[in-house]
PDB file of N, CA and C in Angstrom:
ATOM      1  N   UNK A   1       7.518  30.488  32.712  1.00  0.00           N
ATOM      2  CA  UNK A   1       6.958  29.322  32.069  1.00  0.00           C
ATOM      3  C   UNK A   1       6.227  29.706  30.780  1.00  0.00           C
ATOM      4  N   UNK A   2       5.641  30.894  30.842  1.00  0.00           N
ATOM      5  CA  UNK A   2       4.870  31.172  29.461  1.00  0.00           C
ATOM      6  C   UNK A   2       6.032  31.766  28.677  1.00  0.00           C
ATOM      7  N   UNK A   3       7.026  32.098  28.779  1.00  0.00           N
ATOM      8  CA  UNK A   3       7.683  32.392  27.873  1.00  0.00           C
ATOM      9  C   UNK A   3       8.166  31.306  26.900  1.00  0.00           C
ATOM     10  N   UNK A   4       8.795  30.302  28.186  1.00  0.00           N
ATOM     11  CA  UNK A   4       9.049  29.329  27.846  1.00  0.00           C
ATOM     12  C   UNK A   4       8.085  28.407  26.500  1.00  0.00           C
ATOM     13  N   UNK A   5       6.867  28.448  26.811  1.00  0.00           N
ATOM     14  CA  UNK A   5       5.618  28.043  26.296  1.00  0.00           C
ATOM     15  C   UNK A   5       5.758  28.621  24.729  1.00  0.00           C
ATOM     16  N   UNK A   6       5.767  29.879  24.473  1.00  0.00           N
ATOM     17  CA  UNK A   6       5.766  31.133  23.483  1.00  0.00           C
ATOM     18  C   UNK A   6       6.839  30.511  22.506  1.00  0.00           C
ATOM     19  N   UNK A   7       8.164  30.841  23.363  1.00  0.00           N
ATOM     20  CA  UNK A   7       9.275  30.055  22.491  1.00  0.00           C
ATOM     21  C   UNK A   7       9.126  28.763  21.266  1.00  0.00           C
ATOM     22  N   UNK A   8       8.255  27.854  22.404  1.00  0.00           N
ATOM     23  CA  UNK A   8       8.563  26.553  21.591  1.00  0.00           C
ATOM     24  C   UNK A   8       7.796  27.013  20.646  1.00  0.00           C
ATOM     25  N   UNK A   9       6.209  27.364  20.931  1.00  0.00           N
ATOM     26  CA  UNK A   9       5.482  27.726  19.792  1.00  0.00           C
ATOM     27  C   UNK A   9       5.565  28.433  18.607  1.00  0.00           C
ATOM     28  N   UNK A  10       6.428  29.321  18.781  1.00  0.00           N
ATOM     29  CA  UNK A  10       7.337  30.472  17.832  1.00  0.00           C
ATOM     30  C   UNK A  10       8.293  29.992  16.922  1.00  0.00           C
ATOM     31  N   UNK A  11       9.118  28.748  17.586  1.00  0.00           N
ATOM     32  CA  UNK A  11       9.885  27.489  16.851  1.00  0.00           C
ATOM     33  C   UNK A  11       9.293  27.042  16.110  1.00  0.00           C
ATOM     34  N   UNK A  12       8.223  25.899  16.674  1.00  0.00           N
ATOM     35  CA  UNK A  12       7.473  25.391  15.515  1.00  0.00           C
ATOM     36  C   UNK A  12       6.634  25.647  14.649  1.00  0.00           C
ATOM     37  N   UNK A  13       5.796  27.408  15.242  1.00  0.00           N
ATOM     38  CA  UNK A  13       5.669  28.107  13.443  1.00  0.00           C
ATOM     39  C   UNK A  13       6.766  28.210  12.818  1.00  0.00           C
ATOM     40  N   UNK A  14       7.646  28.339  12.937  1.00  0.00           N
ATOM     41  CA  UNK A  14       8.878  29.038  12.101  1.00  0.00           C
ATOM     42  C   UNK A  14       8.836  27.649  11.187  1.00  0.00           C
ATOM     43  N   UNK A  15       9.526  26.716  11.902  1.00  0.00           N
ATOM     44  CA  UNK A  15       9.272  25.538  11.186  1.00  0.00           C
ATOM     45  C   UNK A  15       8.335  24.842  10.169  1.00  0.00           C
ATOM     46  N   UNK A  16       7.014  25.243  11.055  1.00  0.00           N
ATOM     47  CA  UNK A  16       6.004  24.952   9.908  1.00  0.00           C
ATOM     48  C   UNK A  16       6.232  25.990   8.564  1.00  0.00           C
ATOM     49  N   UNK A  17       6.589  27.717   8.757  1.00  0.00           N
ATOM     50  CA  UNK A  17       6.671  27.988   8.023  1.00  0.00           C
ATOM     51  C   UNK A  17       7.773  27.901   6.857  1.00  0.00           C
ATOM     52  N   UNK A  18       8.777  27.408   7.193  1.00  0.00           N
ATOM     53  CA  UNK A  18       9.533  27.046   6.108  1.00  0.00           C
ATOM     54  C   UNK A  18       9.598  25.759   5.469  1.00  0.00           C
ATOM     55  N   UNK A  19       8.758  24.519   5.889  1.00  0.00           N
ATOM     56  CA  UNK A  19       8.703  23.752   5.324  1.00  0.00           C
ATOM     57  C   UNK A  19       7.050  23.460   4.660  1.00  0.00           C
ATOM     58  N   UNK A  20       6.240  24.801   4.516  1.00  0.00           N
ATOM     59  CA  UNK A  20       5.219  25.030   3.527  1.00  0.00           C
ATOM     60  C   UNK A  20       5.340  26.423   2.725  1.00  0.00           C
ATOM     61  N   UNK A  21       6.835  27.025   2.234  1.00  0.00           N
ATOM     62  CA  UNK A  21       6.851  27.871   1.484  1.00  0.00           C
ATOM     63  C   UNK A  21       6.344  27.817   0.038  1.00  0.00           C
ATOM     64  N   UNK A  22       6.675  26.745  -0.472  1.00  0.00           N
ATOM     65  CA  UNK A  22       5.909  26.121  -1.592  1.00  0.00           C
ATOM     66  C   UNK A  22       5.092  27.333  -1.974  1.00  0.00           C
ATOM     67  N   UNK A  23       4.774  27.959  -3.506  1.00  0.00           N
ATOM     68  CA  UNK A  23       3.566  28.302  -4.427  1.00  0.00           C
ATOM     69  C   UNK A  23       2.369  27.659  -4.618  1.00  0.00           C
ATOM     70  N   UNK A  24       1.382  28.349  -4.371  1.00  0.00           N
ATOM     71  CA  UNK A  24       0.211  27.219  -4.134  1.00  0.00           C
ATOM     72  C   UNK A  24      -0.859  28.200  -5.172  1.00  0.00           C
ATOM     73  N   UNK A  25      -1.871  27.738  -6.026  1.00  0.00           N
ATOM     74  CA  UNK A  25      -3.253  28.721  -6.279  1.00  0.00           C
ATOM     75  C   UNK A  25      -4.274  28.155  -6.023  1.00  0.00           C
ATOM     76  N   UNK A  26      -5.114  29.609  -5.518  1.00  0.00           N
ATOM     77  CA  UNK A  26      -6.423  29.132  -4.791  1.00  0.00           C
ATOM     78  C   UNK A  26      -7.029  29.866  -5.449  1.00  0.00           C
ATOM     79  N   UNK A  27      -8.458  29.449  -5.763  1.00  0.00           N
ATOM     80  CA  UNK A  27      -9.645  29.988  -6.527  1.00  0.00           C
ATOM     81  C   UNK A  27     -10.413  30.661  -5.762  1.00  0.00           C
ATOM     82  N   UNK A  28     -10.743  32.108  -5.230  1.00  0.00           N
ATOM     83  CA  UNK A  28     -11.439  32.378  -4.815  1.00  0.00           C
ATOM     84  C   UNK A  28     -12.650  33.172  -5.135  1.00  0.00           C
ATOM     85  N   UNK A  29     -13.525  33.028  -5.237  1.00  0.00           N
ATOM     86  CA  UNK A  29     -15.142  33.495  -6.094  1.00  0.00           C
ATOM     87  C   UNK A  29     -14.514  33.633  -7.184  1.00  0.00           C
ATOM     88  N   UNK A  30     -14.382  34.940  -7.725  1.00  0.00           N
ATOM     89  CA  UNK A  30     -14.190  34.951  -9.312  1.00  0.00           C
ATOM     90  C   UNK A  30     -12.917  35.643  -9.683  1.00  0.00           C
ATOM     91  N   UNK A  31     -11.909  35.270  -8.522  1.00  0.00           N
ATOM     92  CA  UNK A  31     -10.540  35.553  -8.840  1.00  0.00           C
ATOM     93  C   UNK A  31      -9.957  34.120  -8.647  1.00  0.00           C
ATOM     94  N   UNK A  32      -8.437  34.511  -9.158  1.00  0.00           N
ATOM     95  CA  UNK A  32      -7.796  33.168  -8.557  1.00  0.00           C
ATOM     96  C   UNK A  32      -6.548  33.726  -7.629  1.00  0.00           C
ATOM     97  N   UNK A  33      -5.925  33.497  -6.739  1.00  0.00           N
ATOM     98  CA  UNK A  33      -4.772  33.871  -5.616  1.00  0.00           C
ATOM     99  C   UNK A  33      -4.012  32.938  -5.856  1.00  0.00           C
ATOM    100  N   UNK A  34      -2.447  33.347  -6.390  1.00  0.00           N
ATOM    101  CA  UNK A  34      -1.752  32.981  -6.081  1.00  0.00           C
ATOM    102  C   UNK A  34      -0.193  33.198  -5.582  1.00  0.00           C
ATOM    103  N   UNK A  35      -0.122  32.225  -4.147  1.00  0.00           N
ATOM    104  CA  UNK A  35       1.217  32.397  -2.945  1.00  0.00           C
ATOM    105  C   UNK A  35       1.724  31.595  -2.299  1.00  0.00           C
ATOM    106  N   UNK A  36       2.182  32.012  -1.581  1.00  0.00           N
ATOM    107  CA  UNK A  36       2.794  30.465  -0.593  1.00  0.00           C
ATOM    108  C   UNK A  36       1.589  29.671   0.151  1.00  0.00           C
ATOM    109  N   UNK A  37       1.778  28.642   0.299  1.00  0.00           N
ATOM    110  CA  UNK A  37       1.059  27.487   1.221  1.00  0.00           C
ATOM    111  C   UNK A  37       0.672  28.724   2.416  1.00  0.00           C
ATOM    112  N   UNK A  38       1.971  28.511   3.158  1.00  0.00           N
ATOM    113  CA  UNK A  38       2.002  29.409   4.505  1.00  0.00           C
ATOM    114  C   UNK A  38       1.211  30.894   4.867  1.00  0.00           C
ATOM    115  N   UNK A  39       0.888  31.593   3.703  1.00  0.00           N
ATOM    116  CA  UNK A  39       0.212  32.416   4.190  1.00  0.00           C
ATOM    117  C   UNK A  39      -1.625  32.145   3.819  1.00  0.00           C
ATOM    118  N   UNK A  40      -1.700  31.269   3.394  1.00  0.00           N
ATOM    119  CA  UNK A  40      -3.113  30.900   2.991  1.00  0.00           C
ATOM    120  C   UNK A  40      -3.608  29.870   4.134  1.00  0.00           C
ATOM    121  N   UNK A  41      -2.370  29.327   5.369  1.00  0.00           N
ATOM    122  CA  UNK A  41      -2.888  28.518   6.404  1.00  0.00           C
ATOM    123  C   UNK A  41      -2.707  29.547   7.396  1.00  0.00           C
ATOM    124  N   UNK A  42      -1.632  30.713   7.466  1.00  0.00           N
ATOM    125  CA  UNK A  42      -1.822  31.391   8.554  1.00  0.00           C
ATOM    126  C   UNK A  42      -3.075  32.492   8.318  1.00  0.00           C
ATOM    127  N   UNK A  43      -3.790  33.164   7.088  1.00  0.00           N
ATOM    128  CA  UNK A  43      -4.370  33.794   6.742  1.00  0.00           C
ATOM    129  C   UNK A  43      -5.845  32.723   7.992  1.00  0.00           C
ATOM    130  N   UNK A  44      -6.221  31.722   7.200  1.00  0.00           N
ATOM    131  CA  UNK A  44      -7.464  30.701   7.530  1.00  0.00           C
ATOM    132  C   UNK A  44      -7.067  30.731   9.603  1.00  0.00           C
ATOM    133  N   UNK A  45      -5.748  30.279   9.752  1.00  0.00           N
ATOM    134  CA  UNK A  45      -5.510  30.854  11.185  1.00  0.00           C
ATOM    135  C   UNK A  45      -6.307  31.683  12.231  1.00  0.00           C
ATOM    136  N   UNK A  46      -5.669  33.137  11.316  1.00  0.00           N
ATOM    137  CA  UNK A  46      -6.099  34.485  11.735  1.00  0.00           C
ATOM    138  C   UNK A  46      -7.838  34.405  11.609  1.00  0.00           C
ATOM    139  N   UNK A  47      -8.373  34.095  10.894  1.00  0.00           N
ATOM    140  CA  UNK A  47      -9.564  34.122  10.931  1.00  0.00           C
ATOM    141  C   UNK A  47     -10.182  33.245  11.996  1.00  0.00           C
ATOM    142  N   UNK A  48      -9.759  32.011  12.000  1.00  0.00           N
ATOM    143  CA  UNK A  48     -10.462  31.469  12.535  1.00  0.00           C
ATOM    144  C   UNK A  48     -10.388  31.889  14.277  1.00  0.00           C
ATOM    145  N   UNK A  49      -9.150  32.420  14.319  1.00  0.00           N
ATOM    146  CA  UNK A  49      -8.993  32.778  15.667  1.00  0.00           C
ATOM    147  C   UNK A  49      -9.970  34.386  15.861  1.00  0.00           C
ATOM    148  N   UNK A  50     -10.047  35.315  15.273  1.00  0.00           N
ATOM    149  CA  UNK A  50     -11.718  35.969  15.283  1.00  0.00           C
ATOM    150  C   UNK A  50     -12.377  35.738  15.110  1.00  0.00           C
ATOM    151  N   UNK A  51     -13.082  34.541  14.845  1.00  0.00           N
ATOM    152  CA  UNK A  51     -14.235  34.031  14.796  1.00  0.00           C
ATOM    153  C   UNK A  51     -14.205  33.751  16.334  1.00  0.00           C
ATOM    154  N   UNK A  52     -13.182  33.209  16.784  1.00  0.00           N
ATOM    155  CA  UNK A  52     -13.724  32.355  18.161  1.00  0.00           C
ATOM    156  C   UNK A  52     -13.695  33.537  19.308  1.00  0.00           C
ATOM    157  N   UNK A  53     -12.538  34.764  19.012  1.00  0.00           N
ATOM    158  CA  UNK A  53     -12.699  35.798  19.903  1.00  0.00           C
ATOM    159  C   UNK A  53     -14.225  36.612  20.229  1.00  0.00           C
ATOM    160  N   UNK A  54     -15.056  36.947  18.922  1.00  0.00           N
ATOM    161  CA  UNK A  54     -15.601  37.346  18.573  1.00  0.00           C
ATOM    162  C   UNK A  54     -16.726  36.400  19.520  1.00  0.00           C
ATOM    163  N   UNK A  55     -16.719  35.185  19.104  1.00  0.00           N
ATOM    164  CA  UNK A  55     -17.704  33.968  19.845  1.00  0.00           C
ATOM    165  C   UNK A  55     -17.451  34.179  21.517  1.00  0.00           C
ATOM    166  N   UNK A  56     -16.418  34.520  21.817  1.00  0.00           N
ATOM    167  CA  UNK A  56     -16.090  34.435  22.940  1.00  0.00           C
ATOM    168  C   UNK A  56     -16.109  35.335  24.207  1.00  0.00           C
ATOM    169  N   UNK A  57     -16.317  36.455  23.098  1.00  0.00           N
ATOM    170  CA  UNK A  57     -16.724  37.784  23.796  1.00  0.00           C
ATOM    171  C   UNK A  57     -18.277  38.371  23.516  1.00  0.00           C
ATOM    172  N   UNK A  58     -18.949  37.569  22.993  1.00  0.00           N
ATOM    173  CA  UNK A  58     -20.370  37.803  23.151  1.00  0.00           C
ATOM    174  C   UNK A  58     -20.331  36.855  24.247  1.00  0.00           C
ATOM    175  N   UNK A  59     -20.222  35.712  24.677  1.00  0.00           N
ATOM    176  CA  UNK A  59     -20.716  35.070  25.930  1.00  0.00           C
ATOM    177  C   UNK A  59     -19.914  35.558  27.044  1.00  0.00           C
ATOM    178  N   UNK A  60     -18.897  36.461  27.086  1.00  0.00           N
ATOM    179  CA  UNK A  60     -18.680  36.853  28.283  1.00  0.00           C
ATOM    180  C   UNK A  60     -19.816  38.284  28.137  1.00  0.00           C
ATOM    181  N   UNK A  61     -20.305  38.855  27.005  1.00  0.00           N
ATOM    182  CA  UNK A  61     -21.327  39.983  27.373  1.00  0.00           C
ATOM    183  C   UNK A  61     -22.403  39.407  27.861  1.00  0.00           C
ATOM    184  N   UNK A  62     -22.782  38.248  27.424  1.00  0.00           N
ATOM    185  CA  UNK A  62     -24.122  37.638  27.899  1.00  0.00           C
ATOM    186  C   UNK A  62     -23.739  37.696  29.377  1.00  0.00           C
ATOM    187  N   UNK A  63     -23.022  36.822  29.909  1.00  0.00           N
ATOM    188  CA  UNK A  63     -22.413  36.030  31.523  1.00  0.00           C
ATOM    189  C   UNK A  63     -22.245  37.833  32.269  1.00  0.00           C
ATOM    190  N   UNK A  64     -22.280  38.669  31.574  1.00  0.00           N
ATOM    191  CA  UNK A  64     -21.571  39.713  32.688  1.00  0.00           C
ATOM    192  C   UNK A  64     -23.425  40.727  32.608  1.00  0.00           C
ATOM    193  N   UNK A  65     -23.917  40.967  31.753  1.00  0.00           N
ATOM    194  CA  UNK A  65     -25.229  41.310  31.947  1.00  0.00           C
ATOM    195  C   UNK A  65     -25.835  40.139  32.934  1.00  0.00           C
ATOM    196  N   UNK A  66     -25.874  38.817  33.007  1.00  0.00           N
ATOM    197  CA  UNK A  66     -26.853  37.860  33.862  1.00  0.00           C
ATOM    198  C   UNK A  66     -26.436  38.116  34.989  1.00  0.00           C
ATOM    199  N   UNK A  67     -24.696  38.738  35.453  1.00  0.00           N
ATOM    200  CA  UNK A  67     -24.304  38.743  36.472  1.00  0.00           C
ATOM    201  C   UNK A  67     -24.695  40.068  37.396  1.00  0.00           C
ATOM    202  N   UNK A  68     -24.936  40.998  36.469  1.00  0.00           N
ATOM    203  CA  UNK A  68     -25.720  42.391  36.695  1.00  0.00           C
ATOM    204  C   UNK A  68     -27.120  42.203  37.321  1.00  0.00           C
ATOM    205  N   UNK A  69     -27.963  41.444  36.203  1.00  0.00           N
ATOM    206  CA  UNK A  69     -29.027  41.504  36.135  1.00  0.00           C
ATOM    207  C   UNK A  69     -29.607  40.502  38.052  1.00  0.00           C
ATOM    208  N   UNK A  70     -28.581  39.562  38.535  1.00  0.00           N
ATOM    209  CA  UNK A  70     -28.559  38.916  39.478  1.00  0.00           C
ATOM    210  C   UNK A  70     -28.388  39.753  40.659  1.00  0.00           C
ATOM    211  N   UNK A  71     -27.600  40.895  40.536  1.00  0.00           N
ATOM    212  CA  UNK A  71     -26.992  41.407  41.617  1.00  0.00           C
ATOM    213  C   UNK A  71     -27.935  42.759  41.713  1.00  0.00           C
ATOM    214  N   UNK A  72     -28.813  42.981  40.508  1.00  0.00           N
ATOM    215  CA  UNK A  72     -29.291  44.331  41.463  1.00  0.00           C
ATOM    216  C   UNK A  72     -30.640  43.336  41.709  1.00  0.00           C
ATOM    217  N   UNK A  73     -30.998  41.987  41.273  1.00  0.00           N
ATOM    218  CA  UNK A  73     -31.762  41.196  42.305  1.00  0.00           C
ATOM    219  C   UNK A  73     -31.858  41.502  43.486  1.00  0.00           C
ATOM    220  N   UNK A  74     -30.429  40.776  43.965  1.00  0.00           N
ATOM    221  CA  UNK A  74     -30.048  40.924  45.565  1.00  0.00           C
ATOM    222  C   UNK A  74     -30.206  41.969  46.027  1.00  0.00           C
ATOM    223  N   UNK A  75     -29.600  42.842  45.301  1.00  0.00           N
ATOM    224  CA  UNK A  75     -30.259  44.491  46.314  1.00  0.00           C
ATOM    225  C   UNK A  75     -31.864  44.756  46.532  1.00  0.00           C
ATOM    226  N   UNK A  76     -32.530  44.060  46.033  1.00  0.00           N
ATOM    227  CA  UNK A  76     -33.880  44.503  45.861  1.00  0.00           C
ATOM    228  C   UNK A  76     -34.422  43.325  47.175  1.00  0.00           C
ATOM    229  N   UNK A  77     -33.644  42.306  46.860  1.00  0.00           N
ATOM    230  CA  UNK A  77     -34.114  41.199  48.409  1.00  0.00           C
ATOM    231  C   UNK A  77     -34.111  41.881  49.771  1.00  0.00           C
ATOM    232  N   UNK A  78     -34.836  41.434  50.635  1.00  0.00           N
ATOM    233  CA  UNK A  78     -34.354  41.896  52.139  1.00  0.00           C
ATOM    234  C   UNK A  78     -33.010  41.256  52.663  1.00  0.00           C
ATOM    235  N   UNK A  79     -32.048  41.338  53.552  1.00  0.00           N
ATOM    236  CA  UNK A  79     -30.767  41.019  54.311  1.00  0.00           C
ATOM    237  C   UNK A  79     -31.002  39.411  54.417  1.00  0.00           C
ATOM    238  N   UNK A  80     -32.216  39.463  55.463  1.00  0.00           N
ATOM    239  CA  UNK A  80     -32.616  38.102  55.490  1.00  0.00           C
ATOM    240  C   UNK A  80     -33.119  36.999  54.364  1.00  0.00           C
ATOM    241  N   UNK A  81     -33.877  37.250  53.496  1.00  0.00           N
ATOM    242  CA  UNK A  81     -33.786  36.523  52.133  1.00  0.00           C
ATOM    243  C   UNK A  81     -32.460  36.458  51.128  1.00  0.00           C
ATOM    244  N   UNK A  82     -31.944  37.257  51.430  1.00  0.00           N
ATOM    245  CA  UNK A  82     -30.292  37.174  50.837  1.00  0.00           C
ATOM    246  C   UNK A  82     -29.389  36.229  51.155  1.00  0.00           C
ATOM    247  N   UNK A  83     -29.314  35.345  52.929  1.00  0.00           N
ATOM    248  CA  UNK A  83     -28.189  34.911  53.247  1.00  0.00           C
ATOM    249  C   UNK A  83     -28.535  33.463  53.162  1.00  0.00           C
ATOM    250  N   UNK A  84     -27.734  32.967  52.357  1.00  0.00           N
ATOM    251  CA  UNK A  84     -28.152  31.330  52.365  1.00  0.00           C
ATOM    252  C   UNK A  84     -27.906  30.768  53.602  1.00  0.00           C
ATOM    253  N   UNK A  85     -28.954  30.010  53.975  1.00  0.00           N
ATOM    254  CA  UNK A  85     -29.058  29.084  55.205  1.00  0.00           C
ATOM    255  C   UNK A  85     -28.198  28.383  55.780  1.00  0.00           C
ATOM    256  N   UNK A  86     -27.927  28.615  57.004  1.00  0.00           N
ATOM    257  CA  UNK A  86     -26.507  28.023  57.909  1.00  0.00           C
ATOM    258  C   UNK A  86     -26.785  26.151  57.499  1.00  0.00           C
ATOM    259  N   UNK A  87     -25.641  25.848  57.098  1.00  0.00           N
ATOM    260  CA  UNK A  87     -25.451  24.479  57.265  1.00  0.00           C
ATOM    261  C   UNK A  87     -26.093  23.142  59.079  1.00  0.00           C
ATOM    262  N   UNK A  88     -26.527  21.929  58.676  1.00  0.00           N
ATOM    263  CA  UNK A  88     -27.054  22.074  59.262  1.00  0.00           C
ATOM    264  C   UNK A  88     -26.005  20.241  60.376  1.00  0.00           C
ATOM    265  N   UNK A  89     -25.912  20.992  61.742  1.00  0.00           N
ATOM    266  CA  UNK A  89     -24.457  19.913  61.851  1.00  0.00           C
ATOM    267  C   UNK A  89     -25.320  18.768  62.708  1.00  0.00           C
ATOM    268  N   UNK A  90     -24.902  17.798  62.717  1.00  0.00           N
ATOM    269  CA  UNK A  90     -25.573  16.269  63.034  1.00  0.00           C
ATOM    270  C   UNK A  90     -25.054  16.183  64.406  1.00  0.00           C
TER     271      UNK A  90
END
């Protein structure tokens, strides 16, 4: 199924990329760039997709230290303060 998935997606970049080959110029600080459409949206792409990795892997460092920081808790509890309380039946 993920291949499947990959495929289509691989299609419709392709697609997108040939119907934004077009010459385009962009001003950037105190140069100017100029290239295709397509690599100035896959360029903004690529970035934006490290930005969010980057975002995404500091909160799994946060979530995996709290998960540390929880568990040598528990070791420090007694057996009995550790086990959450039996449910209670009517």
């Amino acid at each position: 199924m993920r291949a499947v998935i990959l495929l289509i997606a691989v299609a419709i970049g392709a697609a997108f990329a040939s119907m934004n080959f077009g010459s385009t110029t962009v001003d950037v600080l105190f140069t100017t760039i100029d290239a295709p459409l397509v690599l100035f949206i896959g360029g903004a792409f690529a970035i934006g997709l490290l930005i969010g990795l980057l975002a995404s892997s500091m909160r799994i460092l946060r979530l995996r230290e709290q998960l540390r920081r929880s568990r040598h808790q528990g070791e420090t509890l007694s057996p009995a303060a550790s086990k959450p309380p039996a449910p209670k039946l009517r």
